[in-house]
Protein backbone atom coordinates (compact mmCIF):
# COMPACT_ATOMS: atom_id res chain seq x y z
CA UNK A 1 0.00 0.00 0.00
CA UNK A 2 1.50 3.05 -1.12
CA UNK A 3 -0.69 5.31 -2.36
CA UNK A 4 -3.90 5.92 -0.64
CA UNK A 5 -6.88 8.03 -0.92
CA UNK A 6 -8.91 9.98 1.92
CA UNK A 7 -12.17 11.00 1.73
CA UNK A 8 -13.19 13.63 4.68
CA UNK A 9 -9.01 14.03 4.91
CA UNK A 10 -9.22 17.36 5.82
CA UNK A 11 -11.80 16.81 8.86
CA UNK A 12 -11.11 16.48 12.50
CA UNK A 13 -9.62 13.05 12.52
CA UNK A 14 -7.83 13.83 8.76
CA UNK A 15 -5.76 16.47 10.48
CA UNK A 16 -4.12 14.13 12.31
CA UNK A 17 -4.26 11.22 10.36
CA UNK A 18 -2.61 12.56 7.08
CA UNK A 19 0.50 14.34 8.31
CA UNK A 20 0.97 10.85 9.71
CA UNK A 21 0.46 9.23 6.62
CA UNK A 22 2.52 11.50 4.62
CA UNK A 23 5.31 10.89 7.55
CA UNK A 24 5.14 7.19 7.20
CA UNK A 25 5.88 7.88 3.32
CA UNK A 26 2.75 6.97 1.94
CA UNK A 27 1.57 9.16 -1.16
CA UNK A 28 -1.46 10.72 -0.43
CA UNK A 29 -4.43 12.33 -2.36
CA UNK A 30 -7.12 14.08 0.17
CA UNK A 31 -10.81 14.43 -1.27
CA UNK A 32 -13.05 16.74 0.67
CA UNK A 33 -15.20 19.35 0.46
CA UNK A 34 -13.27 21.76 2.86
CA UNK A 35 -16.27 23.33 4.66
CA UNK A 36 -13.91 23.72 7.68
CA UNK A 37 -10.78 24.97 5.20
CA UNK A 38 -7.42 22.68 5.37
CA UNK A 39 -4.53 23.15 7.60
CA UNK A 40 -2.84 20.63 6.21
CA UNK A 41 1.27 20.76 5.61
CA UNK A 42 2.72 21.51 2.42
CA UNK A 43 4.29 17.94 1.02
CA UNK A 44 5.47 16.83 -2.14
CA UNK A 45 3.20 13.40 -1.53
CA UNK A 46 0.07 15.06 -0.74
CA UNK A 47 -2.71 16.43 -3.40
CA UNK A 48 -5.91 18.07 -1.82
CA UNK A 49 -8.78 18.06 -4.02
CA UNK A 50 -11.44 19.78 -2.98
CA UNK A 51 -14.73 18.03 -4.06
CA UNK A 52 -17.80 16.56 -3.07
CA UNK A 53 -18.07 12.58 -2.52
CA UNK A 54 -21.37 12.77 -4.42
CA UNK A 55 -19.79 13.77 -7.71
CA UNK A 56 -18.77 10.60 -8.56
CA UNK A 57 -17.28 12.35 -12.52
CA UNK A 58 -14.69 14.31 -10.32
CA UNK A 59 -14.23 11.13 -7.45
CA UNK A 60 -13.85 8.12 -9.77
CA UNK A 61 -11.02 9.09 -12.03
CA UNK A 62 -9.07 10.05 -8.61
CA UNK A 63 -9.17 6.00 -7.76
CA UNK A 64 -6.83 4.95 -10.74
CA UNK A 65 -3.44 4.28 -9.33
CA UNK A 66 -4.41 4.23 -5.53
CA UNK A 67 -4.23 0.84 -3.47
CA UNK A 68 -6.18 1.76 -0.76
CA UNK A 69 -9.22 4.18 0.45
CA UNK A 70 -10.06 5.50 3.94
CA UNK A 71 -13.28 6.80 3.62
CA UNK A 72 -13.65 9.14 6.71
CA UNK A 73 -16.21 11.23 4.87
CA UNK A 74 -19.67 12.22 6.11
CA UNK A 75 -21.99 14.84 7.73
CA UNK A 76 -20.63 13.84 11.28
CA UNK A 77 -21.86 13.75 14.23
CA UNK A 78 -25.64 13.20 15.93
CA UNK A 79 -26.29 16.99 16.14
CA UNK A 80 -26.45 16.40 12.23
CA UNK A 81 -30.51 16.08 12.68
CA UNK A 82 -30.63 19.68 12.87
CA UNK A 83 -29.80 20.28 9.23
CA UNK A 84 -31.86 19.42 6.36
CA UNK A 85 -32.15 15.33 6.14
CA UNK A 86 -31.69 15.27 2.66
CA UNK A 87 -28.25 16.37 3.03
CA UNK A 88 -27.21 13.51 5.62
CA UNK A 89 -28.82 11.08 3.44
CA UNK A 90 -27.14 12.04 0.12
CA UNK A 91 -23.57 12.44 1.53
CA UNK A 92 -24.01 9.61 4.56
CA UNK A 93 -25.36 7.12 2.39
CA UNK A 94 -26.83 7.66 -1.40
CA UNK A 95 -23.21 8.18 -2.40
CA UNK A 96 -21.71 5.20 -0.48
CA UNK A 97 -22.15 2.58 -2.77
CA UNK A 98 -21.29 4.20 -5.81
CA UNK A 99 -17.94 4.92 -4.33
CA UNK A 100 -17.29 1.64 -3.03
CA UNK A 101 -17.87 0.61 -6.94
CA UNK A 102 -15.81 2.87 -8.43
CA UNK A 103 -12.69 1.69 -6.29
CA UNK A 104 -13.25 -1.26 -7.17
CA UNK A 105 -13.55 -0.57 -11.29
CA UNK A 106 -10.48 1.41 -10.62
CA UNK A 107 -8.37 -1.35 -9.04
CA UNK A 108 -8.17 -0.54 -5.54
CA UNK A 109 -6.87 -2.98 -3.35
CA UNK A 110 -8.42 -2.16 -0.24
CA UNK A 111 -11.80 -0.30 1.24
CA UNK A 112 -11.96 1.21 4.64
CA UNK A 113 -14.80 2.08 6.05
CA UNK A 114 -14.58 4.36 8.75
CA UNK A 115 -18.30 4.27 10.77
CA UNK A 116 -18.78 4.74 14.24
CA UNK A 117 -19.62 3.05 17.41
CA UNK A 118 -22.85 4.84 17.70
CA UNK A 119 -24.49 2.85 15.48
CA UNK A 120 -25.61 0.56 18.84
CA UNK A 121 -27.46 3.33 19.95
CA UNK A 122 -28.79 2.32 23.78
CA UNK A 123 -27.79 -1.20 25.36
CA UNK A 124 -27.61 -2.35 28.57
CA UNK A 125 -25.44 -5.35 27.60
CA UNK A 126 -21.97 -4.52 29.69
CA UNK A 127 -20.14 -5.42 26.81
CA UNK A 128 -21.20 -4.42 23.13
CA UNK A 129 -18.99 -6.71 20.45
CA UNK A 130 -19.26 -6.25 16.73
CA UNK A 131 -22.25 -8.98 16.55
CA UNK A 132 -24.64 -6.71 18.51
CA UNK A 133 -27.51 -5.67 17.02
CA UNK A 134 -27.64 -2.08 15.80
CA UNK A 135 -30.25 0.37 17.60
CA UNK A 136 -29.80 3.84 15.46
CA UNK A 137 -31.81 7.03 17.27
CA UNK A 138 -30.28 9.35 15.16
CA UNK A 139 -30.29 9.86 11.23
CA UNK A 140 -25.81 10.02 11.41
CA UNK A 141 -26.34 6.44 13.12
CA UNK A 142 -28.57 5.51 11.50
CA UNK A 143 -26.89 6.13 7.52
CA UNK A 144 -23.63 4.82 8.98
CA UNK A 145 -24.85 1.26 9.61
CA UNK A 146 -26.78 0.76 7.06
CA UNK A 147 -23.54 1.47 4.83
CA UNK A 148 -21.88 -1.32 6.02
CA UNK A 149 -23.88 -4.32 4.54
CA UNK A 150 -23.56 -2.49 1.16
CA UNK A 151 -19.80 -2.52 1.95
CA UNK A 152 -19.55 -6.67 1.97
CA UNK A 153 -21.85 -6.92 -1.55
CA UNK A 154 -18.70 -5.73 -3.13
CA UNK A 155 -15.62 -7.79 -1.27
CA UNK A 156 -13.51 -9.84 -3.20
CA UNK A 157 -10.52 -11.75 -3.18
CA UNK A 158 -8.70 -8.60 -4.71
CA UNK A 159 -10.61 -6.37 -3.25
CA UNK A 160 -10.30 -6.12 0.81
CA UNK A 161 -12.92 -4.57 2.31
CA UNK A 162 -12.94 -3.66 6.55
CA UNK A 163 -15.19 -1.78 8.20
CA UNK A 164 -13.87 0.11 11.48
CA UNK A 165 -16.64 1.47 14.45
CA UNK A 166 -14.47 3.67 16.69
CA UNK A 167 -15.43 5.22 19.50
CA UNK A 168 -15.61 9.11 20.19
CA UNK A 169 -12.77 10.53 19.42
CA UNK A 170 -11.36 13.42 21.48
CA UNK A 171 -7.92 15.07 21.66
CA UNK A 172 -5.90 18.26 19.90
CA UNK A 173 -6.09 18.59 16.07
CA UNK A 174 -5.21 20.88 13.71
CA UNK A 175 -8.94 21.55 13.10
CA UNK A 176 -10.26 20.22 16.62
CA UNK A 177 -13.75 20.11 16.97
CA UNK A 178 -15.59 21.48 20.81
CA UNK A 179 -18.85 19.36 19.49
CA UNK A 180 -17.75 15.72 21.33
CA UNK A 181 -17.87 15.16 24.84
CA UNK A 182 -14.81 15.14 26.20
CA UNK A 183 -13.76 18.29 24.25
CA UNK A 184 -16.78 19.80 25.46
CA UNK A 185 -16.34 19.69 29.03
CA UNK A 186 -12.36 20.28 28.45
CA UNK A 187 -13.61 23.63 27.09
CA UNK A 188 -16.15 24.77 29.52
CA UNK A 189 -13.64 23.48 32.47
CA UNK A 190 -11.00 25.62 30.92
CA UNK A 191 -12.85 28.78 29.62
CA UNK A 192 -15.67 28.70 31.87
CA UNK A 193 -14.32 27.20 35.56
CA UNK A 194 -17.64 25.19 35.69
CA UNK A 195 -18.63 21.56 33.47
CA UNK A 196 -21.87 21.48 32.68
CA UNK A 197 -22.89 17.76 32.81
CA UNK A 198 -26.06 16.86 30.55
CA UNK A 199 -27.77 13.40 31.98
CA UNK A 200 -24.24 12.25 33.53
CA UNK A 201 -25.36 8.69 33.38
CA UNK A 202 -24.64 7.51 29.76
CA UNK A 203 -21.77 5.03 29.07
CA UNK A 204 -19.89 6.04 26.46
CA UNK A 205 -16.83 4.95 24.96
CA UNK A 206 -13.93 7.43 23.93
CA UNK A 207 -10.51 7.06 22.04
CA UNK A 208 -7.43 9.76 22.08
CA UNK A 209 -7.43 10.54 18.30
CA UNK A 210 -3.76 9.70 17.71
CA UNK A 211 -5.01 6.41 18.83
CA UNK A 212 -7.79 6.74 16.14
CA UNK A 213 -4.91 6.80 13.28
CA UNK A 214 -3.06 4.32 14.69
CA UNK A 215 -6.16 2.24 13.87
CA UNK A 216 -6.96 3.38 10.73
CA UNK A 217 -2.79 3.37 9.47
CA UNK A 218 -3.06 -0.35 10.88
CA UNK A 219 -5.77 -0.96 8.42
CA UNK A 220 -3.54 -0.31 5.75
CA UNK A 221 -0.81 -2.79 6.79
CA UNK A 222 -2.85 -5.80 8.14
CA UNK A 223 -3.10 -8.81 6.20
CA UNK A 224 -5.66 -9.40 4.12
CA UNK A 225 -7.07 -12.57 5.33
CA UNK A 226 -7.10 -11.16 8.88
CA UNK A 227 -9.30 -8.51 8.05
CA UNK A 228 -11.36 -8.64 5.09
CA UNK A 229 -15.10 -8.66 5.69
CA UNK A 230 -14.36 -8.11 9.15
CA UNK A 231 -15.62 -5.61 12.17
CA UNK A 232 -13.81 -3.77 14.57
CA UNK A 233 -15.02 -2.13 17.20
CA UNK A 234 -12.13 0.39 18.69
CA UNK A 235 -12.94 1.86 21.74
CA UNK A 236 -11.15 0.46 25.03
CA UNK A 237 -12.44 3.00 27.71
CA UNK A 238 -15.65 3.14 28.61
CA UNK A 239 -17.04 5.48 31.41
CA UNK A 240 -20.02 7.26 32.34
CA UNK A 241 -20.41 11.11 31.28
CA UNK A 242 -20.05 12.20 34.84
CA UNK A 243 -17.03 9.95 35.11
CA UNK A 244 -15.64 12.02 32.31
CA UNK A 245 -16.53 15.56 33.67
CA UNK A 246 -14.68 14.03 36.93
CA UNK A 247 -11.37 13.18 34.68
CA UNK A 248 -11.43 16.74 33.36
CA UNK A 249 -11.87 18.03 36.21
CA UNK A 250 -8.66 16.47 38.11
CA UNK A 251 -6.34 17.19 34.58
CA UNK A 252 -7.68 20.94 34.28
CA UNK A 253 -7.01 21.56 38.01
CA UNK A 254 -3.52 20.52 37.54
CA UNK A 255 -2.81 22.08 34.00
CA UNK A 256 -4.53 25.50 35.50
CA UNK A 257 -3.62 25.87 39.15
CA UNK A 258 -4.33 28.91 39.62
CA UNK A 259 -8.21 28.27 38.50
CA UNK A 260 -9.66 27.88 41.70
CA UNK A 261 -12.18 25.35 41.65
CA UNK A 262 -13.89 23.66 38.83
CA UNK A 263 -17.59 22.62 39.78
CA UNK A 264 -19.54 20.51 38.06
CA UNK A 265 -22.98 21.33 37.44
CA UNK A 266 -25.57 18.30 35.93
CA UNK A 267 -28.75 19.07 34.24
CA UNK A 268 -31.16 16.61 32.49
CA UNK A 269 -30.80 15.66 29.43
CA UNK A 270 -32.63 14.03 26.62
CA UNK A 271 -29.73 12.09 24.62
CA UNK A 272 -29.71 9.03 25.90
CA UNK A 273 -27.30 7.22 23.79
CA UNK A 274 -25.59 4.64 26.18
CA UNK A 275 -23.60 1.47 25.41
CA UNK A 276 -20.12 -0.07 26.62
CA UNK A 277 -17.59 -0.83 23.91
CA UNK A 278 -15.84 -4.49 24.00
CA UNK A 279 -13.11 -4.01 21.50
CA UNK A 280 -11.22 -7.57 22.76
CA UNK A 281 -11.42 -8.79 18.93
CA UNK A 282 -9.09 -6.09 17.43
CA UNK A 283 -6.58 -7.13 19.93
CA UNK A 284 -7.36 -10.41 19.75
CA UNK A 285 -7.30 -10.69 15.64
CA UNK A 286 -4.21 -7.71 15.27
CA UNK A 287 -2.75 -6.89 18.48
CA UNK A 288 -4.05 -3.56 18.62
CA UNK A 289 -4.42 -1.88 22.21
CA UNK A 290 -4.30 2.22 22.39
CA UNK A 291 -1.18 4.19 23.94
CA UNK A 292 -3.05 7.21 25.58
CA UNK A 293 -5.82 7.62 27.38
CA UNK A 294 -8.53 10.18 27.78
CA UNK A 295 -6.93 11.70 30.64
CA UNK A 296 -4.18 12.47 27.80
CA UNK A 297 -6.38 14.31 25.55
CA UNK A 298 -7.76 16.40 27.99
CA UNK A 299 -4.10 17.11 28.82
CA UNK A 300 -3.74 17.88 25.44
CA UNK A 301 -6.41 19.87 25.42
CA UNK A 302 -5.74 22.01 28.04
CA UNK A 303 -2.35 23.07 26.46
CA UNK A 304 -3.68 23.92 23.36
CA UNK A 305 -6.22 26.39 25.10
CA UNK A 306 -2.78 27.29 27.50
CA UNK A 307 -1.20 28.29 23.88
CA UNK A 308 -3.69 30.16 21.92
CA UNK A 309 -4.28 27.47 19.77
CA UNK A 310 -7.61 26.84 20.64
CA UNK A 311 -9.01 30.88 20.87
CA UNK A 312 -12.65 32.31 20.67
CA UNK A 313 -13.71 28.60 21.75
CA UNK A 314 -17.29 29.16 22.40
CA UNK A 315 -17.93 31.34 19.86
CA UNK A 316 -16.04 30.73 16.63
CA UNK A 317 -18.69 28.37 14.51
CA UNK A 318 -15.55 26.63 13.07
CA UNK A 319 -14.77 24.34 16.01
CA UNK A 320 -18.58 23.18 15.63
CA UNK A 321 -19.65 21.51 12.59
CA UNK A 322 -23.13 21.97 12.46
CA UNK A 323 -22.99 25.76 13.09
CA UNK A 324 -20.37 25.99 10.48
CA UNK A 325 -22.74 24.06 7.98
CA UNK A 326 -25.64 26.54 9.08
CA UNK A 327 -23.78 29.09 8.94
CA UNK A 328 -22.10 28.53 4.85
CA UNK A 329 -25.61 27.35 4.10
CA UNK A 330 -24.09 23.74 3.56
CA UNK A 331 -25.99 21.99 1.00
């Protein structure tokens, strides 16, 4: 694998994950429709296109010559519902097969799928594998599973197909995004001395985002018959939201002592999206196990804000994608 195409590679998680890419010597084309802009560093192995994964005449003739696609791609996130449906469903999942089949027309060597752990909605099972049943509440959820059957009509012997459900992803990025939990309450804890908890109960699994691209760069190098057709759930630590807004607390106290104290304040809350991650077959099937923990990204976190890297945090739209999408009229 040695040249490789991104979909979405300019997003949150492509920040991060192409710089690493480009430093592992990979050549690298990024295809996305830079609603948030691109940070990403000059390099004589990367070409940004800027496009939109529904116009397959621009997409397809990109494929020729690439071995492998990560398609990060999407209208993220379960705040999504706020914007028109139409446009979840045409980028989330109208498009997904007809890029899956021109990969494969073009000779790609390997498809894969980046979807998300929150396609198992609520459980109470105390440990969610990749055979649970998927429980979607929102329409993000909901597009990203059903993308995944669609995935395996296509698999083939010389065409390796994987399909990846991490967990939230938090941590410091290039073009971070103050929309996912543990960002969330990093931000308030920092910027406003007081986490505001919403429910507090909720189990929900996160994953430091340099973990993330381990993941997905693994992907890339794992043997075929290891993972082809396969599932993998990534997403080792699992805690409760007040759990969290404890964690934060602790790391922002000792980043910031001069803060004074951090409360916590809890109010209700009607997303009830629970479930506890059992990622024991990636380790199991690859060796995989993350290298940081939350407490890490918090920390990392913290020192971006400490920096000025992270300024006008509440109100700058870009560090939210929704708002940014409202706000450019996304469509």
């Amino acid at each position: 694998m040695e040249n490789v195409l991104i979909t979405g590679g300019a997003g949150y998680v492509g920040h991060v994950l192409t710089p690493r890419l480009l430093q592992s010597g990979y050549q690298v084309t990024v295809y996305d429709k830079l609603f948030f802009g691109c940070r990403l560093p000059n390099h004589q192995k990367l070409r940004v296109v800027q496009g939109d994964i529904r116009d397959k005449e621009k997409l397809a003739p990109l494929f020729k010559g690439q071995d492998a696609v990560l398609h990060l791609a999407c209208i993220s996130n379960d705040a999504s519902f706020e914007l028109d449906e139409r446009l979840s469903k045409t980028i989330n999942y109208d498009c997904f097969e007809p890029i899956v089949t021109a990969a494969k027309e073009a000779g790609v060597k390997r498809f894969v799928y980046c979807s998300s752990s929150s396609v198992y909605g609520v459980s109470n099972s105390p440990d969610v594998t990749e055979d649970h049943p998927l429980v979607p509440l929102t329409l993000y959820n909901k597009f990203k599973g059903m993308c995944e059957p669609v995935l395996w009509k296509h698999k083939s012997d010389d065409f390796t197909c994987v399909t990846i459900r991490p967990a939230t992803v938090c941590g410091y990025s290039r073009r971070t995004r103050l929309d996912l939990s543990v960002n969330i309450l990093t931000n308030h804890a920092v910027n406003k001395g007081v986490i505001t908890v919403f429910g507090g109960l909720q189990m929900r699994p996160n994953l430091h985002i340099e973990d993330m691209v381990d993941a997905y760069e693994l992907m890339l190098t794992a043997p075929h018959e290891k993972i082809h057709g396969e599932v993998f759930n990534i997403g080792f630590e699992n805690h409760s939201i007040a759990d969290i807004a404890l964690m934060v607390q602790k790391i922002v106290s000792e980043e910031f002592p001069d803060k004074g104290k951090i409360d916590i304040v809890t109010t209700p809350s009607d997303d009830n999206r629970s479930y506890h991650v059992n990622s024991d077959k990636v380790f199991r099937l690859l060796g995989y196990r993350p290298k940081r923990t939350i407490e890490d990204a918090v920390r990392d976190l913290a020192r971006a804000f400490r920096n000025h890297l992270l300024d006008d945090s509440f109100d700058n739209d870009w560090y939210y994608n929704v708002r940014t999408m409202k706000r450019i009229g996304a469509t």
